[in-house]
PDB file of N, CA and C in Angstrom:
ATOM      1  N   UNK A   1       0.849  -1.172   0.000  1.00  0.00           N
ATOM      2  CA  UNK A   1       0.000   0.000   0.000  1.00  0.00           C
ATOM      3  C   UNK A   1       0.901   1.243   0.000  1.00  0.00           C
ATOM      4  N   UNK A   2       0.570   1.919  -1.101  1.00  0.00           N
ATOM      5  CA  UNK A   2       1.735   3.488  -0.921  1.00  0.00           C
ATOM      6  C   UNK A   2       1.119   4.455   0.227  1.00  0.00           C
ATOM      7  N   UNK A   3       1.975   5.024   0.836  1.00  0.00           N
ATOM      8  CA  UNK A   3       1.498   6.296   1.152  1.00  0.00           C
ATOM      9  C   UNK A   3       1.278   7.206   0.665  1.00  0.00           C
ATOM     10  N   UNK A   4       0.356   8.023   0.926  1.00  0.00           N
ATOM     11  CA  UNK A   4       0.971   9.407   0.530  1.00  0.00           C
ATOM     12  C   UNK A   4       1.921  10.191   0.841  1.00  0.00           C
ATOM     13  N   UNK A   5       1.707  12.036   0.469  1.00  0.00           N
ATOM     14  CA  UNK A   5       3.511  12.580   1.248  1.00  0.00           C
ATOM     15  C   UNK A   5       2.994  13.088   2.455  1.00  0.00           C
ATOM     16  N   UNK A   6       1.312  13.339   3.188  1.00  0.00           N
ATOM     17  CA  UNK A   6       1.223  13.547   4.031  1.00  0.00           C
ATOM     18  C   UNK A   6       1.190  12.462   5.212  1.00  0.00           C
ATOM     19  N   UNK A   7       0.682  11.009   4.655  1.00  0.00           N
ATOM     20  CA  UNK A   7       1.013  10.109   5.497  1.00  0.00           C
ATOM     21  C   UNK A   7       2.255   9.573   5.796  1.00  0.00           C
ATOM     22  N   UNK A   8       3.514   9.700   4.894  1.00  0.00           N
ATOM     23  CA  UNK A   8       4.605   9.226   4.771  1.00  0.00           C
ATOM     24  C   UNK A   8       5.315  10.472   5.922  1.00  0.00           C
ATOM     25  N   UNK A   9       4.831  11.484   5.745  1.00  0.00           N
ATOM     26  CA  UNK A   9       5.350  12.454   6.745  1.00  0.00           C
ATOM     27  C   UNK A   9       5.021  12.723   8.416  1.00  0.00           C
ATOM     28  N   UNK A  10       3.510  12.178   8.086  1.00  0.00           N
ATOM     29  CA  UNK A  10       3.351  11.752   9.340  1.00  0.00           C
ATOM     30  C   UNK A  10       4.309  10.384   9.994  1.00  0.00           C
ATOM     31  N   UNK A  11       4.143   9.861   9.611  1.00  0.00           N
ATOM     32  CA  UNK A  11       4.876   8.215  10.210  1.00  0.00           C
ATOM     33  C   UNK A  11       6.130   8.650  10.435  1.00  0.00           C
ATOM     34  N   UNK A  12       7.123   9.233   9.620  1.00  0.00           N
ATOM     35  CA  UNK A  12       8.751  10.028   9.743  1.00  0.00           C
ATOM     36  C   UNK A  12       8.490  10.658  11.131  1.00  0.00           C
ATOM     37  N   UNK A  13       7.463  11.485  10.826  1.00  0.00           N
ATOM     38  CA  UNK A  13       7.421  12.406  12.765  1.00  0.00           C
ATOM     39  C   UNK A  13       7.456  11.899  13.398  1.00  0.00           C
ATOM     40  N   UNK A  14       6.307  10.688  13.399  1.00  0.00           N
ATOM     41  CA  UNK A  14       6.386   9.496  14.712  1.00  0.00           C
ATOM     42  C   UNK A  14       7.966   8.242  14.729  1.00  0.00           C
ATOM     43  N   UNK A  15       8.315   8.627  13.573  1.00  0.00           N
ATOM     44  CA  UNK A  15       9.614   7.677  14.075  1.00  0.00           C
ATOM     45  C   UNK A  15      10.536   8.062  14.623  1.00  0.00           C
ATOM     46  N   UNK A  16      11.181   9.283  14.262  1.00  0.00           N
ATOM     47  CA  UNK A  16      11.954  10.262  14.808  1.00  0.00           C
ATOM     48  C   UNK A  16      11.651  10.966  16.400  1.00  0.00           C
ATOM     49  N   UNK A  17      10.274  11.002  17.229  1.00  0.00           N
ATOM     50  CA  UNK A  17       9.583  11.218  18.282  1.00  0.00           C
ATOM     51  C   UNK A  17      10.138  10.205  18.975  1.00  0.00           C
ATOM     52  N   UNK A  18       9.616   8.814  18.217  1.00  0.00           N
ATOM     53  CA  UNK A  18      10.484   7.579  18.709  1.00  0.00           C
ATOM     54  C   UNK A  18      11.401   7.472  19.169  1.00  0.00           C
ATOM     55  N   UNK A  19      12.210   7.984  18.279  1.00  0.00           N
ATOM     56  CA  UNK A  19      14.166   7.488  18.505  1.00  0.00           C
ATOM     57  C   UNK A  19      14.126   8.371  19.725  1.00  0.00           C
ATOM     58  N   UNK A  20      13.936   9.626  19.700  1.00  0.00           N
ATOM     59  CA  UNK A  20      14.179  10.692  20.674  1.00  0.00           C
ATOM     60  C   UNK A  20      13.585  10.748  22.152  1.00  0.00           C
ATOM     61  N   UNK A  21      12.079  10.047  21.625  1.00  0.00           N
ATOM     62  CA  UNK A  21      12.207   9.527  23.612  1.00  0.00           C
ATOM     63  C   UNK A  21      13.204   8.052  23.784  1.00  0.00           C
ATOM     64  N   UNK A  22      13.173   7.302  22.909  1.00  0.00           N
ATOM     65  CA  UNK A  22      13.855   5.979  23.119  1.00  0.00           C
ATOM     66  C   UNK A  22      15.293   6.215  23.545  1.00  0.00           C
ATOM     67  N   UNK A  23      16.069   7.497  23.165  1.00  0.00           N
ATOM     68  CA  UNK A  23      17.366   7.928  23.408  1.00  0.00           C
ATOM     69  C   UNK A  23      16.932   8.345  25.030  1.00  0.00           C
ATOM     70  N   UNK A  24      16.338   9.423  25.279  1.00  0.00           N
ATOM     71  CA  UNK A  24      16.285   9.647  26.963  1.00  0.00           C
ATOM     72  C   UNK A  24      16.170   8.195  27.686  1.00  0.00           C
ATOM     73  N   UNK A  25      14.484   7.806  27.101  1.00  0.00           N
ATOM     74  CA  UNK A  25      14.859   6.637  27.961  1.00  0.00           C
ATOM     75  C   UNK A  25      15.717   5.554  28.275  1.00  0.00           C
ATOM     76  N   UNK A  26      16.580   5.514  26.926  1.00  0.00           N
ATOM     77  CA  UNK A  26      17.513   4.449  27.327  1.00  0.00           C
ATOM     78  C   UNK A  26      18.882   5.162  28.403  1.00  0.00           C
ATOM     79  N   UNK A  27      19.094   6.723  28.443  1.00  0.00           N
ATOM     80  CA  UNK A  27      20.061   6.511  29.202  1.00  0.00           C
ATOM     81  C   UNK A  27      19.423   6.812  30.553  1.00  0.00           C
ATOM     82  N   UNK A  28      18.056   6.301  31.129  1.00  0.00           N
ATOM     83  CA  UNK A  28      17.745   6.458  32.233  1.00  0.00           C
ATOM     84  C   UNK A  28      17.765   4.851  32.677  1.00  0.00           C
ATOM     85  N   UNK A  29      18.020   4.200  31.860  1.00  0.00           N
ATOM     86  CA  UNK A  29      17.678   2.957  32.496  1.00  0.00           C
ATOM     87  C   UNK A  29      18.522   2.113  33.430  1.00  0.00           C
ATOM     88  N   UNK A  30      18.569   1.319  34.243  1.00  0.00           N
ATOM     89  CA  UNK A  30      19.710   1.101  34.985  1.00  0.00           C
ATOM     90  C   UNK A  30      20.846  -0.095  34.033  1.00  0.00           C
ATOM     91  N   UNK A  31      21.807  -0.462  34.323  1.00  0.00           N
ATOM     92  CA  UNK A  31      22.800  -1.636  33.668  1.00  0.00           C
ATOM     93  C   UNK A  31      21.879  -2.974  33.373  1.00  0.00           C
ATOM     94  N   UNK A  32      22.045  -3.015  32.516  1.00  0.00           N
ATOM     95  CA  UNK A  32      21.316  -4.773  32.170  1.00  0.00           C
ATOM     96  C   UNK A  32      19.780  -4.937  32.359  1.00  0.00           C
ATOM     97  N   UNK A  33      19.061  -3.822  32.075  1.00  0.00           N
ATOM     98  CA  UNK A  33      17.860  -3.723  31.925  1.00  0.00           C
ATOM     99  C   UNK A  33      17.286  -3.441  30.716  1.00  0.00           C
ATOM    100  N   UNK A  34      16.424  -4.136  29.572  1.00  0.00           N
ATOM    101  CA  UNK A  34      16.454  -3.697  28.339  1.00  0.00           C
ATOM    102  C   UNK A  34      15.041  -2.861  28.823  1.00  0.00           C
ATOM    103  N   UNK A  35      14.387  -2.339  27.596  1.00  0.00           N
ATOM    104  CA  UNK A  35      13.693  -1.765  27.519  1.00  0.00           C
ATOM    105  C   UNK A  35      13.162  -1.538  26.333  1.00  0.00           C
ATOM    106  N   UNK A  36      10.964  -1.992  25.768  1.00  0.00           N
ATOM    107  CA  UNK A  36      10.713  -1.993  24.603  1.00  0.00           C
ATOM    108  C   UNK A  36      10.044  -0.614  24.669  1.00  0.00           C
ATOM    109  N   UNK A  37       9.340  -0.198  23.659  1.00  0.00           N
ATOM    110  CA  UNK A  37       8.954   1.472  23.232  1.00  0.00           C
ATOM    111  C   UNK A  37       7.748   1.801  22.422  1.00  0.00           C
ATOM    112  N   UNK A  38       6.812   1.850  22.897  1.00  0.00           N
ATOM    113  CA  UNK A  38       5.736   2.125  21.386  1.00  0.00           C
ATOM    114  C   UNK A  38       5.201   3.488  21.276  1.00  0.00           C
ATOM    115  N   UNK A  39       4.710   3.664  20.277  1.00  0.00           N
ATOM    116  CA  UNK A  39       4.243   4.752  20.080  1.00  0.00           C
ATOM    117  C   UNK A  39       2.987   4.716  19.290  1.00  0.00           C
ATOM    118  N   UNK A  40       1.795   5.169  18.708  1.00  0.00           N
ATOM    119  CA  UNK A  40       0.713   5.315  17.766  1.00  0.00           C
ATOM    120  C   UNK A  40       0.173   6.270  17.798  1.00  0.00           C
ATOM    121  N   UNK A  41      -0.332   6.721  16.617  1.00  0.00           N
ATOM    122  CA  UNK A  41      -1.285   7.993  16.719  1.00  0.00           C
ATOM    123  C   UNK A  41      -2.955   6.967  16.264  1.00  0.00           C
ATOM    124  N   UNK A  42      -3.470   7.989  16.745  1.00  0.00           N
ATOM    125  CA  UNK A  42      -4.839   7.518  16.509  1.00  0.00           C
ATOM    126  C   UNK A  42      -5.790   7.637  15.585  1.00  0.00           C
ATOM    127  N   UNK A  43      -6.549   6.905  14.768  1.00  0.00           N
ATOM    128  CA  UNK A  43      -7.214   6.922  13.675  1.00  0.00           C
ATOM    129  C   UNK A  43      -7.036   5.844  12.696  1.00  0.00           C
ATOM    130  N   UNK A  44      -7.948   5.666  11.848  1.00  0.00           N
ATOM    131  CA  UNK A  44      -8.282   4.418  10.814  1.00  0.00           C
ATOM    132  C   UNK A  44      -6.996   4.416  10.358  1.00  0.00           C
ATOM    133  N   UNK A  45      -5.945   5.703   9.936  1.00  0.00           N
ATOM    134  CA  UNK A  45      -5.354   5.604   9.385  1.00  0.00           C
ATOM    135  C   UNK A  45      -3.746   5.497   9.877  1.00  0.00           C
ATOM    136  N   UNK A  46      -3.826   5.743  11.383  1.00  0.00           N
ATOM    137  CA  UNK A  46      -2.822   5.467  11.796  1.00  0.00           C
ATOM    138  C   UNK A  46      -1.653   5.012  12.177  1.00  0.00           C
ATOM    139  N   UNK A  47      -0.335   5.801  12.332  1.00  0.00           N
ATOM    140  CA  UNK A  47       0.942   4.465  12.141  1.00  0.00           C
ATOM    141  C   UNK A  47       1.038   4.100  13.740  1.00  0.00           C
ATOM    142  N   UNK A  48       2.239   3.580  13.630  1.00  0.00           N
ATOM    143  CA  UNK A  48       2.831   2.748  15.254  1.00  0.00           C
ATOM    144  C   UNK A  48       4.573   3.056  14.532  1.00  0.00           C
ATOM    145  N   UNK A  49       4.769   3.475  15.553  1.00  0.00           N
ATOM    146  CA  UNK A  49       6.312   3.246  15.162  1.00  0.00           C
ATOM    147  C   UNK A  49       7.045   2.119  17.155  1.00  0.00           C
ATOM    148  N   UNK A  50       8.106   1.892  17.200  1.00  0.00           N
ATOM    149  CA  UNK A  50       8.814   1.289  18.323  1.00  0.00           C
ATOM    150  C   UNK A  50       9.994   0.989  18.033  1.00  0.00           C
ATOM    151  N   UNK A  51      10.641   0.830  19.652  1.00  0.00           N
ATOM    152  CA  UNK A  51      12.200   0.021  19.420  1.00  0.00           C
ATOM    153  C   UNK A  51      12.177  -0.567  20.671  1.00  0.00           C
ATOM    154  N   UNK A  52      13.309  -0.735  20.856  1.00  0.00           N
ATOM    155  CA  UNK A  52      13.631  -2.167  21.632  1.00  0.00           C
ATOM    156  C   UNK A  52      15.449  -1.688  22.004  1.00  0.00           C
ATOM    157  N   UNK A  53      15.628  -1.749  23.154  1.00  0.00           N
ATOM    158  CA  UNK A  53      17.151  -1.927  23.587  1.00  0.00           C
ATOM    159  C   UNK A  53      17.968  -3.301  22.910  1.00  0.00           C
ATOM    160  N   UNK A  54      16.927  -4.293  23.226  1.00  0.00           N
ATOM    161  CA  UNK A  54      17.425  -5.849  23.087  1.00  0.00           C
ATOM    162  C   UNK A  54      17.129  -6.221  21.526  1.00  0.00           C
ATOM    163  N   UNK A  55      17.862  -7.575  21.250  1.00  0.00           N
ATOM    164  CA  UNK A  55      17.860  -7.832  19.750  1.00  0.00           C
ATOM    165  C   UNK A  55      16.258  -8.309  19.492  1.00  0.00           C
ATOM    166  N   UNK A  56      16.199  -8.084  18.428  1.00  0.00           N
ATOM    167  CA  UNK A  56      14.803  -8.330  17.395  1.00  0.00           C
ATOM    168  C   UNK A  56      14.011  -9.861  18.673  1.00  0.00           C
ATOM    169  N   UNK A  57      14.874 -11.172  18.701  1.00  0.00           N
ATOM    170  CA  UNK A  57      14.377 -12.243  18.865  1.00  0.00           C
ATOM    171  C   UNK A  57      13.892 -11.902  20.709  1.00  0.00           C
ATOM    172  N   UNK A  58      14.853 -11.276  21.115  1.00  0.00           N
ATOM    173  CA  UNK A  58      14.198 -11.301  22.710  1.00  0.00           C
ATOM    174  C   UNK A  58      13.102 -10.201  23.116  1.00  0.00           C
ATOM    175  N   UNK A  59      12.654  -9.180  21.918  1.00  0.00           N
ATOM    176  CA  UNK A  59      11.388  -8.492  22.224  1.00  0.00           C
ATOM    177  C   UNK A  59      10.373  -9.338  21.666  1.00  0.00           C
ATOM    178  N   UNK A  60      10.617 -10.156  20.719  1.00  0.00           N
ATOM    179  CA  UNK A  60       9.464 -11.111  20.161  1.00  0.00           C
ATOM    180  C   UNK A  60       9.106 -11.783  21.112  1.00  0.00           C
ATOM    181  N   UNK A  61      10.073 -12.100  21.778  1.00  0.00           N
ATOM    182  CA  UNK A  61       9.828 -13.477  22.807  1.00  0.00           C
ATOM    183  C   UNK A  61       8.794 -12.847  24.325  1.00  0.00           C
ATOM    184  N   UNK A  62       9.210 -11.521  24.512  1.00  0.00           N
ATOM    185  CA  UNK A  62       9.125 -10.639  25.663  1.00  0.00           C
ATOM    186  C   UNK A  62       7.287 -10.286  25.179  1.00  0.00           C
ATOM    187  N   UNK A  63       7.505 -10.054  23.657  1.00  0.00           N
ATOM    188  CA  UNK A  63       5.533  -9.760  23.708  1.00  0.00           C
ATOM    189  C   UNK A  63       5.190 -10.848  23.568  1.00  0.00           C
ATOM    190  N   UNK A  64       5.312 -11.882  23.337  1.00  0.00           N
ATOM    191  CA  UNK A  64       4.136 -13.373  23.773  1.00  0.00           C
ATOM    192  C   UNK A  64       4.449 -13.691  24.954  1.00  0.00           C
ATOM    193  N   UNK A  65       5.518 -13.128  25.346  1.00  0.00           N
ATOM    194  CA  UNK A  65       4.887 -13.376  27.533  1.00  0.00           C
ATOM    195  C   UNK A  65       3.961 -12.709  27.938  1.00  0.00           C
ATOM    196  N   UNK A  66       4.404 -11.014  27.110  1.00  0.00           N
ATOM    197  CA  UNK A  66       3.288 -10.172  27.409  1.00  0.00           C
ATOM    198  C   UNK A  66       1.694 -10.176  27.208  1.00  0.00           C
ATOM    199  N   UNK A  67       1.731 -10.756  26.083  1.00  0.00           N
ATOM    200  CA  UNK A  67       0.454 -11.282  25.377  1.00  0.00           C
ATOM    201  C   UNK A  67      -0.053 -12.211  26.541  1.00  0.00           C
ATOM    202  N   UNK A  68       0.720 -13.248  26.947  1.00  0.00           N
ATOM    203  CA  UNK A  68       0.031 -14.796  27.520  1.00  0.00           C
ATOM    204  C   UNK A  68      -0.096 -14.028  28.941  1.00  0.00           C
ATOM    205  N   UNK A  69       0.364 -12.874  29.939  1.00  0.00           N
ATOM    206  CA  UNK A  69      -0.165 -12.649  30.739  1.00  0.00           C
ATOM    207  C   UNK A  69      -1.196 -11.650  30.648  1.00  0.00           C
ATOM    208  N   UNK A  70      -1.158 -10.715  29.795  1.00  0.00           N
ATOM    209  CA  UNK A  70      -2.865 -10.436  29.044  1.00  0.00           C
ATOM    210  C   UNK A  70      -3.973 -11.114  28.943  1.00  0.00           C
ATOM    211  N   UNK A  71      -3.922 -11.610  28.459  1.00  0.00           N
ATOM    212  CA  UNK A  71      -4.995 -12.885  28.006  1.00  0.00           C
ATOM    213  C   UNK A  71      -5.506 -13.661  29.362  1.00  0.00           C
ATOM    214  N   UNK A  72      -4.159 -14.223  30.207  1.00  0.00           N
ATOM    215  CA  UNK A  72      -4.771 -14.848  31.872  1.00  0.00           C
ATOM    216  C   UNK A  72      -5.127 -13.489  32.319  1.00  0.00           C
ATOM    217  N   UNK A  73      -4.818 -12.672  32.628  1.00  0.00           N
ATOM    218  CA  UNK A  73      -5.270 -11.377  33.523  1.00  0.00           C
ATOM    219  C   UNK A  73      -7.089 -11.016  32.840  1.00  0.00           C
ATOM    220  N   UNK A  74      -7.511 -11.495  32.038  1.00  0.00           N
ATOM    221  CA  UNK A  74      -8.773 -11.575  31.625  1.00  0.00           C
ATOM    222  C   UNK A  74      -9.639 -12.447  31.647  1.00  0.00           C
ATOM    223  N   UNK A  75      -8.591 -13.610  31.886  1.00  0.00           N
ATOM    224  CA  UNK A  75      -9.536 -14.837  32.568  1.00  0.00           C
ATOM    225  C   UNK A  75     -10.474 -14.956  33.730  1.00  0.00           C
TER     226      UNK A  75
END
């Protein structure tokens, strides 16, 4: 799906918002603590941007814990 240059410009804002709280927050964090990041704006048409301290495979792993204690916390 293309964007347009106003949606493509929106999503750039939100990625760059991203990096820039993800930079504070990472140097608040203590030694050996990772830390994941999201962001979204709201609407049908809306992006998500995020990051992650830790590599690609241990935030994957970190949201289906997150997920599976979601899901019991609704049980």
């Amino acid at each position: 799906m293309d964007e347009t240059p106003e949606q493509e410009a929106r999503r750039l804002r939100l990625e760059r918002q991203c990096a820039d709280l993800g930079t504070v927050i990472g140097s608040c964090m203590p030694e050996g603590v990772g830390f994941a990041f999201v962001m979204f704006d709201f609407g049908g048409e809306g992006n998500m941007a995020y990051l992650s301290s830790g590599a690609r495979e241990d935030l994957i792993k970190m949201l289906a814990e997150l997920h599976e204690k979601l899901i019991r916390s609704r049980q």
